[in-house]
Protein backbone atom coordinates (compact mmCIF):
# COMPACT_ATOMS: atom_id res chain seq x y z
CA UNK A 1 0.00 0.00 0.00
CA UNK A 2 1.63 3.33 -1.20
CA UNK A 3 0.96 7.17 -0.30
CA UNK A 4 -0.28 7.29 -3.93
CA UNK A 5 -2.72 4.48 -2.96
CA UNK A 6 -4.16 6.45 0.26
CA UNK A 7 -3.81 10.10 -2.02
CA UNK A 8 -6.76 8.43 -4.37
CA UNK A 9 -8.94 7.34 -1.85
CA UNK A 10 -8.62 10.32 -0.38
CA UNK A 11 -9.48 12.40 -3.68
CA UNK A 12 -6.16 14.94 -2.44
CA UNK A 13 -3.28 15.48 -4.31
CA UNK A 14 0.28 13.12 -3.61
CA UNK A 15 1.62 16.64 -2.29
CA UNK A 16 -1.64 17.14 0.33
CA UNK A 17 -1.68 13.30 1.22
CA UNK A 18 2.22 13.53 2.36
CA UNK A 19 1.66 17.19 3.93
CA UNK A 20 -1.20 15.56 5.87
CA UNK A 21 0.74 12.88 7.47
CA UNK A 22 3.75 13.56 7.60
CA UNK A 23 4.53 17.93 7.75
CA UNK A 24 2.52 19.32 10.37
CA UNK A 25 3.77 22.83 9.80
CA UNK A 26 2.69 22.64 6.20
CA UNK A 27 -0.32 20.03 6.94
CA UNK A 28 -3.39 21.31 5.36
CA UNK A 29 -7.12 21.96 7.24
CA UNK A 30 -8.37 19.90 9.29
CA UNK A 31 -11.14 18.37 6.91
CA UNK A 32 -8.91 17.24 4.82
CA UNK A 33 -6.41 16.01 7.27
CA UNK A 34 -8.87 13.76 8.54
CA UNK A 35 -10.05 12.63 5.16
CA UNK A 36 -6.19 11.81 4.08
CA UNK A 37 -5.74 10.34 7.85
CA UNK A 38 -9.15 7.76 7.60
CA UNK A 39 -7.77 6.73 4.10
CA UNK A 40 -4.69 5.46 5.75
CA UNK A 41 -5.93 3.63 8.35
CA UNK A 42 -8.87 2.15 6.42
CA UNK A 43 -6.32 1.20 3.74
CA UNK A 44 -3.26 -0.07 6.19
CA UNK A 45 -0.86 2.81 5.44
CA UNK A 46 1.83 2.59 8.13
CA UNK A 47 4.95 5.06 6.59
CA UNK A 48 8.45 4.39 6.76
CA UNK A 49 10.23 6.54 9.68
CA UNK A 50 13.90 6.19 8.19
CA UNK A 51 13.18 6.25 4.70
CA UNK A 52 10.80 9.14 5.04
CA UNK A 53 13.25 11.21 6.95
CA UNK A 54 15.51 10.39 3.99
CA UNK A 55 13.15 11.39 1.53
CA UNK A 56 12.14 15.00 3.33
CA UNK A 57 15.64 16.05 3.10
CA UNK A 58 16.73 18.41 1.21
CA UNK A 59 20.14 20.37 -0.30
CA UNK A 60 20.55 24.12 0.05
CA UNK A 61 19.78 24.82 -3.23
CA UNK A 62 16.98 26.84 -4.89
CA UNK A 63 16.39 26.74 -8.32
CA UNK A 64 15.26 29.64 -10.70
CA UNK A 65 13.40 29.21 -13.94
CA UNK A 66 12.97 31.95 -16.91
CA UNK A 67 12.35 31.73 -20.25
CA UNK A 68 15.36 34.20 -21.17
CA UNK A 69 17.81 35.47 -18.87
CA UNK A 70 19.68 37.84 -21.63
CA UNK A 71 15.65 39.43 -21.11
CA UNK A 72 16.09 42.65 -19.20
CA UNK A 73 12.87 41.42 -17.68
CA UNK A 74 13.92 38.16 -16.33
CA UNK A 75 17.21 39.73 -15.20
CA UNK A 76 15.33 42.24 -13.19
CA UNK A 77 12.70 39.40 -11.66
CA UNK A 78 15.79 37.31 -11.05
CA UNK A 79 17.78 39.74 -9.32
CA UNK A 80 14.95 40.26 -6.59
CA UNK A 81 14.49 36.91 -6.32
CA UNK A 82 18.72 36.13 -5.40
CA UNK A 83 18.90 38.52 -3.32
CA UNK A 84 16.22 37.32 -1.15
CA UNK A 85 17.99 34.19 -1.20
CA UNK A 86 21.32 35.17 -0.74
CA UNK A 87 20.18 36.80 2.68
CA UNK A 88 19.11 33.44 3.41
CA UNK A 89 22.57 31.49 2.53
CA UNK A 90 21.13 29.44 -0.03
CA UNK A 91 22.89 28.47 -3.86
CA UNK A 92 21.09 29.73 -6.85
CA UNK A 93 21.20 27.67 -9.72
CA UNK A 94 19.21 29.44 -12.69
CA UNK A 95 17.60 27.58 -15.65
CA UNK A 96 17.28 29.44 -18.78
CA UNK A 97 14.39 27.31 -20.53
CA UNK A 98 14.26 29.30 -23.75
CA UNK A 99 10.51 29.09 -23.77
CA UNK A 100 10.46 25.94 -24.32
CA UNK A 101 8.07 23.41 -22.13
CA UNK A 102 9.78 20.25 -22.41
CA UNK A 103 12.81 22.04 -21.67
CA UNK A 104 11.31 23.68 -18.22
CA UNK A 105 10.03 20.29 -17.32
CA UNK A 106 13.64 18.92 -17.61
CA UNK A 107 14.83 21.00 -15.32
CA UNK A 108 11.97 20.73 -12.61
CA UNK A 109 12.95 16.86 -13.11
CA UNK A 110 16.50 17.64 -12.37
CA UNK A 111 15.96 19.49 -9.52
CA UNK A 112 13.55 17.19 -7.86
CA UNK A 113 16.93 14.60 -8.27
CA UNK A 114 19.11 17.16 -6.48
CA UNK A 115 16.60 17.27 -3.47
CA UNK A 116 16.77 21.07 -4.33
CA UNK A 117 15.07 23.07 -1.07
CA UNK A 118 12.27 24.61 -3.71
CA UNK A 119 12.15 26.34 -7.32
CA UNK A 120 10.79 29.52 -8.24
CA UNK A 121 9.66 29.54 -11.34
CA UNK A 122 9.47 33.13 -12.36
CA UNK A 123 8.46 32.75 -16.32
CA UNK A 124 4.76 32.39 -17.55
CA UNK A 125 3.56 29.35 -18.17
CA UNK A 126 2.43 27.62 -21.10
CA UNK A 127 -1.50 26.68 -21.82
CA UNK A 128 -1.15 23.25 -23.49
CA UNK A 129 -2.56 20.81 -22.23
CA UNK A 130 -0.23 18.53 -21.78
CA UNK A 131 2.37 20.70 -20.04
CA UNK A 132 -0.20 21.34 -17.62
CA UNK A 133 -0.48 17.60 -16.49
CA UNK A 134 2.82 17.25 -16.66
CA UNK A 135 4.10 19.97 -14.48
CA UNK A 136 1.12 19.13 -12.12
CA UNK A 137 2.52 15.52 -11.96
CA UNK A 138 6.60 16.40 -11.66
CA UNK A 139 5.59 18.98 -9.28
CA UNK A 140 3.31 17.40 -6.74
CA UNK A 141 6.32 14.44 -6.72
CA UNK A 142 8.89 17.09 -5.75
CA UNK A 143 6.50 18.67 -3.22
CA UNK A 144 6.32 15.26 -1.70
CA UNK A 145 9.85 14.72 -1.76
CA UNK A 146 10.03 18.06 1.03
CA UNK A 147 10.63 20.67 -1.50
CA UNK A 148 8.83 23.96 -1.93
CA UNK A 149 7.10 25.65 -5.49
CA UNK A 150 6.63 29.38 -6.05
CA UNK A 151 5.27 30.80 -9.02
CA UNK A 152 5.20 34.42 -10.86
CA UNK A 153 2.62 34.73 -13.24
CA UNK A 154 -0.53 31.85 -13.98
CA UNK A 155 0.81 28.51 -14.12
CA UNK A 156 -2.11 26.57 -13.71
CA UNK A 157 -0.45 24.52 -10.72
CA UNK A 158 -1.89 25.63 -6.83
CA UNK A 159 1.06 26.99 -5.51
CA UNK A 160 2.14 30.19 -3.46
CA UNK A 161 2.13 32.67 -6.70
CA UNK A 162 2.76 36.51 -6.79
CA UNK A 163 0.42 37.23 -9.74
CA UNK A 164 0.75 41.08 -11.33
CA UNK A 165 -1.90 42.24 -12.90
CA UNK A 166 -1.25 41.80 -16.36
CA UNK A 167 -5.00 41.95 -17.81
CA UNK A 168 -5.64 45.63 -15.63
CA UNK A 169 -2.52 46.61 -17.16
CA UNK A 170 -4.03 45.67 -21.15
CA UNK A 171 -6.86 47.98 -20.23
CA UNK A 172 -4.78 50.93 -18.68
CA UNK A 173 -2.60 51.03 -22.38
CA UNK A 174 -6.11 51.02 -24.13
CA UNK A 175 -7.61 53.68 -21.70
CA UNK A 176 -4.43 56.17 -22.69
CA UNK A 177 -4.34 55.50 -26.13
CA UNK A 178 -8.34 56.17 -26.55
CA UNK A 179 -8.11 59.34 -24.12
CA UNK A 180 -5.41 60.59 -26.63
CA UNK A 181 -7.45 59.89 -29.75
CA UNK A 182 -6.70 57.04 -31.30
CA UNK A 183 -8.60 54.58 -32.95
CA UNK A 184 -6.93 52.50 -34.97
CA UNK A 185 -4.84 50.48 -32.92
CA UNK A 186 -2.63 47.55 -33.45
CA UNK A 187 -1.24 45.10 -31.22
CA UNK A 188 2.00 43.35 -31.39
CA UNK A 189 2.02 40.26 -28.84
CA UNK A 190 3.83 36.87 -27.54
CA UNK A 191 2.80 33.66 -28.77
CA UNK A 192 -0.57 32.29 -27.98
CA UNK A 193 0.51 29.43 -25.88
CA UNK A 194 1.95 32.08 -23.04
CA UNK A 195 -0.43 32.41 -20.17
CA UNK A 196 0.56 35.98 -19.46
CA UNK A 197 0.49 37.07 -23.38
CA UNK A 198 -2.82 35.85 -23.42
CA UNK A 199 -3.78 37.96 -20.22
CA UNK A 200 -2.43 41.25 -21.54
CA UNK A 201 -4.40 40.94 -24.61
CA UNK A 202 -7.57 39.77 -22.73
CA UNK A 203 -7.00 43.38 -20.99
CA UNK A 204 -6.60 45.39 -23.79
CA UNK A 205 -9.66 43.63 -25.68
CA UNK A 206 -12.13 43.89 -23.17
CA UNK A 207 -11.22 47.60 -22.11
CA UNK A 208 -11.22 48.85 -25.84
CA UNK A 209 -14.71 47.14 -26.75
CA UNK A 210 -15.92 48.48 -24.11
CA UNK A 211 -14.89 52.33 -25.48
CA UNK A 212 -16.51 51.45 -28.44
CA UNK A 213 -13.37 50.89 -30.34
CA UNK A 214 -13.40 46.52 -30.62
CA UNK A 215 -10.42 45.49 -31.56
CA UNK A 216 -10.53 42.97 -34.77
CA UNK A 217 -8.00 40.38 -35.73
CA UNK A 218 -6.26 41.79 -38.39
CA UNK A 219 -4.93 44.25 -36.21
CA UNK A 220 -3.29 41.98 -34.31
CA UNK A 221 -0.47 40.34 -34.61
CA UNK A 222 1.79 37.88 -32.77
CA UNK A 223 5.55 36.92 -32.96
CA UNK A 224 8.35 35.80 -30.38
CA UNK A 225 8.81 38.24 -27.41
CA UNK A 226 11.92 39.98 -28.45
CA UNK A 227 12.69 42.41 -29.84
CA UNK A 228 13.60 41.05 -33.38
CA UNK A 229 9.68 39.46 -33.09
CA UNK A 230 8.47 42.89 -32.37
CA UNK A 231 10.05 44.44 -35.11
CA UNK A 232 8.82 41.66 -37.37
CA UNK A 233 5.87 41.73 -36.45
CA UNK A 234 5.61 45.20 -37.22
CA UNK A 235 6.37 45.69 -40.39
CA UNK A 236 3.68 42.53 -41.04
CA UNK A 237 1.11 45.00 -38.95
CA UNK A 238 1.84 48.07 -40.91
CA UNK A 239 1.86 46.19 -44.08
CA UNK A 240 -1.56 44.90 -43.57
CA UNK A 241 -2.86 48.34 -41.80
CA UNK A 242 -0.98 51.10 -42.39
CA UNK A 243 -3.58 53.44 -41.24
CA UNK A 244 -2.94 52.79 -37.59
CA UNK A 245 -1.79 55.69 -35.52
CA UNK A 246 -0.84 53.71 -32.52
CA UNK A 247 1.16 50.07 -31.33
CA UNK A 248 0.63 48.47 -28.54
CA UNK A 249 3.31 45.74 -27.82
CA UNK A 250 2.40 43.58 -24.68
CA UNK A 251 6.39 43.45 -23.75
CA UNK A 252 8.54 46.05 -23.64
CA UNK A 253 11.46 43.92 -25.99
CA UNK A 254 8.74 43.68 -28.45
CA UNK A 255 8.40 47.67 -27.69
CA UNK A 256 11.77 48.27 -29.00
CA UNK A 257 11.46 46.55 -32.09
CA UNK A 258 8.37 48.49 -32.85
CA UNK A 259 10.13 51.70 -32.45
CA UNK A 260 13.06 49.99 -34.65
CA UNK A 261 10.47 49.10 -37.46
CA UNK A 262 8.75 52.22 -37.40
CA UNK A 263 11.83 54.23 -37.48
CA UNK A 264 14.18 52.64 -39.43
CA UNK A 265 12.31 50.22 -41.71
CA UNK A 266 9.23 52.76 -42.40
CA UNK A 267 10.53 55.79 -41.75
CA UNK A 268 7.99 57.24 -39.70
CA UNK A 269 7.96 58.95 -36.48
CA UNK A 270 6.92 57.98 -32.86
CA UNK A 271 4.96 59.72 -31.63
CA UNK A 272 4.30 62.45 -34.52
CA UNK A 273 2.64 59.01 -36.90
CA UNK A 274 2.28 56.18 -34.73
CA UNK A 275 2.40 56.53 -31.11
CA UNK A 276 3.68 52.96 -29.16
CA UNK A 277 3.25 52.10 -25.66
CA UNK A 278 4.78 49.21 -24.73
CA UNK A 279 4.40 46.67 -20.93
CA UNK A 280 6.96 45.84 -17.85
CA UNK A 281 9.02 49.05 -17.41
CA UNK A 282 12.72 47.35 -17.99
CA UNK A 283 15.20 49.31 -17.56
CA UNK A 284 16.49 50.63 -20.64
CA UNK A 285 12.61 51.94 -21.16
CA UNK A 286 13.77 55.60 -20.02
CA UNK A 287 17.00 55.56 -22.17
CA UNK A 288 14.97 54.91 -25.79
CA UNK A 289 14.86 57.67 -27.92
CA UNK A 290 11.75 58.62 -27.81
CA UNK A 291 11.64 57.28 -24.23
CA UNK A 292 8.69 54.51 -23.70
CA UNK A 293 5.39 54.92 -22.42
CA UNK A 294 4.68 51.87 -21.18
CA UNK A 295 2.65 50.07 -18.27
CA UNK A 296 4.86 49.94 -14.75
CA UNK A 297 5.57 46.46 -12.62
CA UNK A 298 8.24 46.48 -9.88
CA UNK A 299 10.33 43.58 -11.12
CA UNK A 300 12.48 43.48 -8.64
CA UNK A 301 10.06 43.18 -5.62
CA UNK A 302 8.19 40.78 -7.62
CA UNK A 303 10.68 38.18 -8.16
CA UNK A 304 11.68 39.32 -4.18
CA UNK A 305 8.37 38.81 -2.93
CA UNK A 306 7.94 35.04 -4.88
CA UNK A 307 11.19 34.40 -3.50
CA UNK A 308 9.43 35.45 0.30
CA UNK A 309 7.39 33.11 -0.62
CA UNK A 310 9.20 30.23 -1.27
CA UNK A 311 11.39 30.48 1.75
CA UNK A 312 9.10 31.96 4.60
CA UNK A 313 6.79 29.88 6.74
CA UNK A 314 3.92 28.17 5.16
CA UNK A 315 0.55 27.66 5.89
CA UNK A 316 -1.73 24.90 5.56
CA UNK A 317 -3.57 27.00 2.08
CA UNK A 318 -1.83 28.27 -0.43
CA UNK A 319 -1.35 32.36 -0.81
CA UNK A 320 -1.49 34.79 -3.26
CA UNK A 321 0.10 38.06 -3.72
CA UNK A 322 -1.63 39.90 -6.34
CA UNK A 323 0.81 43.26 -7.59
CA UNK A 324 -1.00 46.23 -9.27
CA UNK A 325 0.09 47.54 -12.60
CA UNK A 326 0.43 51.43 -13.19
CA UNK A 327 0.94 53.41 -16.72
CA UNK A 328 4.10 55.59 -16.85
CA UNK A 329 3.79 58.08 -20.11
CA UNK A 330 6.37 59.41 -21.67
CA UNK A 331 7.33 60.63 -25.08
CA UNK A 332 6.25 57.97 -27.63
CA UNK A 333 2.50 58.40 -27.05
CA UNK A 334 0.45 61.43 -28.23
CA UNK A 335 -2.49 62.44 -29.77
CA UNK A 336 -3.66 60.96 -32.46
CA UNK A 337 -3.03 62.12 -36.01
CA UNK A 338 -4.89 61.22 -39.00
CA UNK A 339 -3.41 58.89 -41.24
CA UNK A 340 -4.59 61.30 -44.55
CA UNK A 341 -2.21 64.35 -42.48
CA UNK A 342 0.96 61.62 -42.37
CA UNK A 343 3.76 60.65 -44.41
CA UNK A 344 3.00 57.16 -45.64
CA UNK A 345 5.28 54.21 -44.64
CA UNK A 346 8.08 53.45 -46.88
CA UNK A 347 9.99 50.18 -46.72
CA UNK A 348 13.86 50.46 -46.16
């Protein structure tokens, strides 16, 4: 008779049924602790004492996933994150998945092997199905193994998460773009498969039908979430609508290869044509020429506060720390201008 055994009876997760028996700091309420404990004894559970003291422990290590660590975005998430950590005397070891799933999973695997102390993963996560059941599976194993999960962003998995709020910040962009005139709108995004993409342009959607300025398909457009995608992506946009007179990208990498596109490929300007707001606040956003517009998240404290998470002391539920999004405008918004009144895009 294994844990798994008294999990199903149970109906809890592997991760609740070991939490319930055998971590009373991290056991969960009392309901289901006496569900998980009746399934044991009506089943004959008796655990291990030796081997399940082996099991719990764990190494000093925390691990740190991100889709691209070369991403000013990830760097800044990242650097919250270690220096929580590195308060706390613990080794980093960061993962660079290249937003790839299988790749991600790989890693969690690896971890779990090393008995690492907990992961943070601190990219979005992916919507297939597939993924989903298999992080659920790799990650409910390594929670019963002792180690902890934090999560930035919607993973689908029920773990402590610090979750910014990536849909309120869609419909702040659209709010300032409409107050300033425009229209005709086009969005450059992340792939479809990205949880967070997907949020930013539920945001923007909902707040611009609701102005009474829907946004239809042609006007968007999706690519990688870099720079070189945003650029792309672009010049596809402008191709197809060149009457737009503003671009929202949904990161602020993608932002800069707008402003590359627009600029350099179509030689028109930002903000006298096409205004372009971008999403994040990196860095560098203050140091473009024109400087960004763009919607605001403290990086830093983010990945510092999932971090928190991971490390501090746990109750039996898990939390959620939900971080507000703000717009910061600067010079590559303004008023709208018609597209009769501008100099027409010209390829390079």
């Amino acid at each position: 008779m294994t844990l798994q055994d008294v999990a199903r009876a149970a109906g809890v997760s592997l991760a609740t049924a070991s939490r319930s028996l055998h971590d009373a700091a991290r056991a969960p309420r009392e309901e289901l602790r006496a569900r998980v404990r009746r399934a044991a004894v009506e089943l004959g559970y008796t655990s291990h004492g030796p081997a399940q003291a082996l099991a719990k422990s764990t190494t000093p290590v925390v691990g740190l996933l991100v889709h691209d660590i070369a991403d000013p975005y990830f760097s800044a998430l990242a650097i919250g994150a270690m220096r929580v950590a590195h308060e706390s005397g613990l080794l980093i070891l960061v993962g660079n998945t290249f937003r790839d799933p299988a790749l991600e999973l790989t890693y969690l695997s690896r971890l779990k092997a090393q008995r690492a102390r907990g992961v943070l993963l601190l990219a979005s996560g992916f919507a297939e199905r597939a993924y989903q059941t298999a992080l659920h599976d790799v990650l409910t194993s390594f929670e019963a193994l002792g180690g902890r999960v934090a999560c930035v962003s919607p993973h689908g998995f029920e773990a402590d998460a610090v979750l910014p709020d990536h849909r309120a910040g869609g419909r702040l962009a659209a709010e300032h773009l409409v107050a300033l005139g425009h229209e005709r709108i086009g969005i450059v995004t992340g792939p479809a498969n990205l949880l967070t993409s997907r949020e930013r342009l539920q945001g923007v959607r909902e707040r611009l039908r609701a102005l009474g300025h829907p946004l239809p398909a042609p006007r968007v457009e999706r690519a990688d979430f870099t720079r070189d995608g945003g650029r792309r992506a672009t010049r596809e946009l402008m191709a197809r609508c060149p009457d737009l007179t503003a671009i929202f990208a949904l990161n602020d990498m993608m932002a800069v290869g707008v402003l590359n596109a627009l600029r350099d490929d179509l030689h028109l300007s930002v903000p006298g044509d096409v205004s372009v707001v971008g999403f994040d606040d990196i860095p560098l956003t203050e140091d473009l020429q024109p400087s960004l517009t763009t919607v605001h998240l403290p990086l830093e404290e983010i990945g510092a506060q999932g971090m928190r998470l991971l490390l501090g002391d746990r109750p039996g539920t898990t939390r959620t720390v939900r971080i507000p999004a703000r717009l910061v405008e600067r010079a590559s918004s303004g008023p709208a201008v018609s597209s009769r009144r501008r100099r027409p895009p010209r390829s390079a």
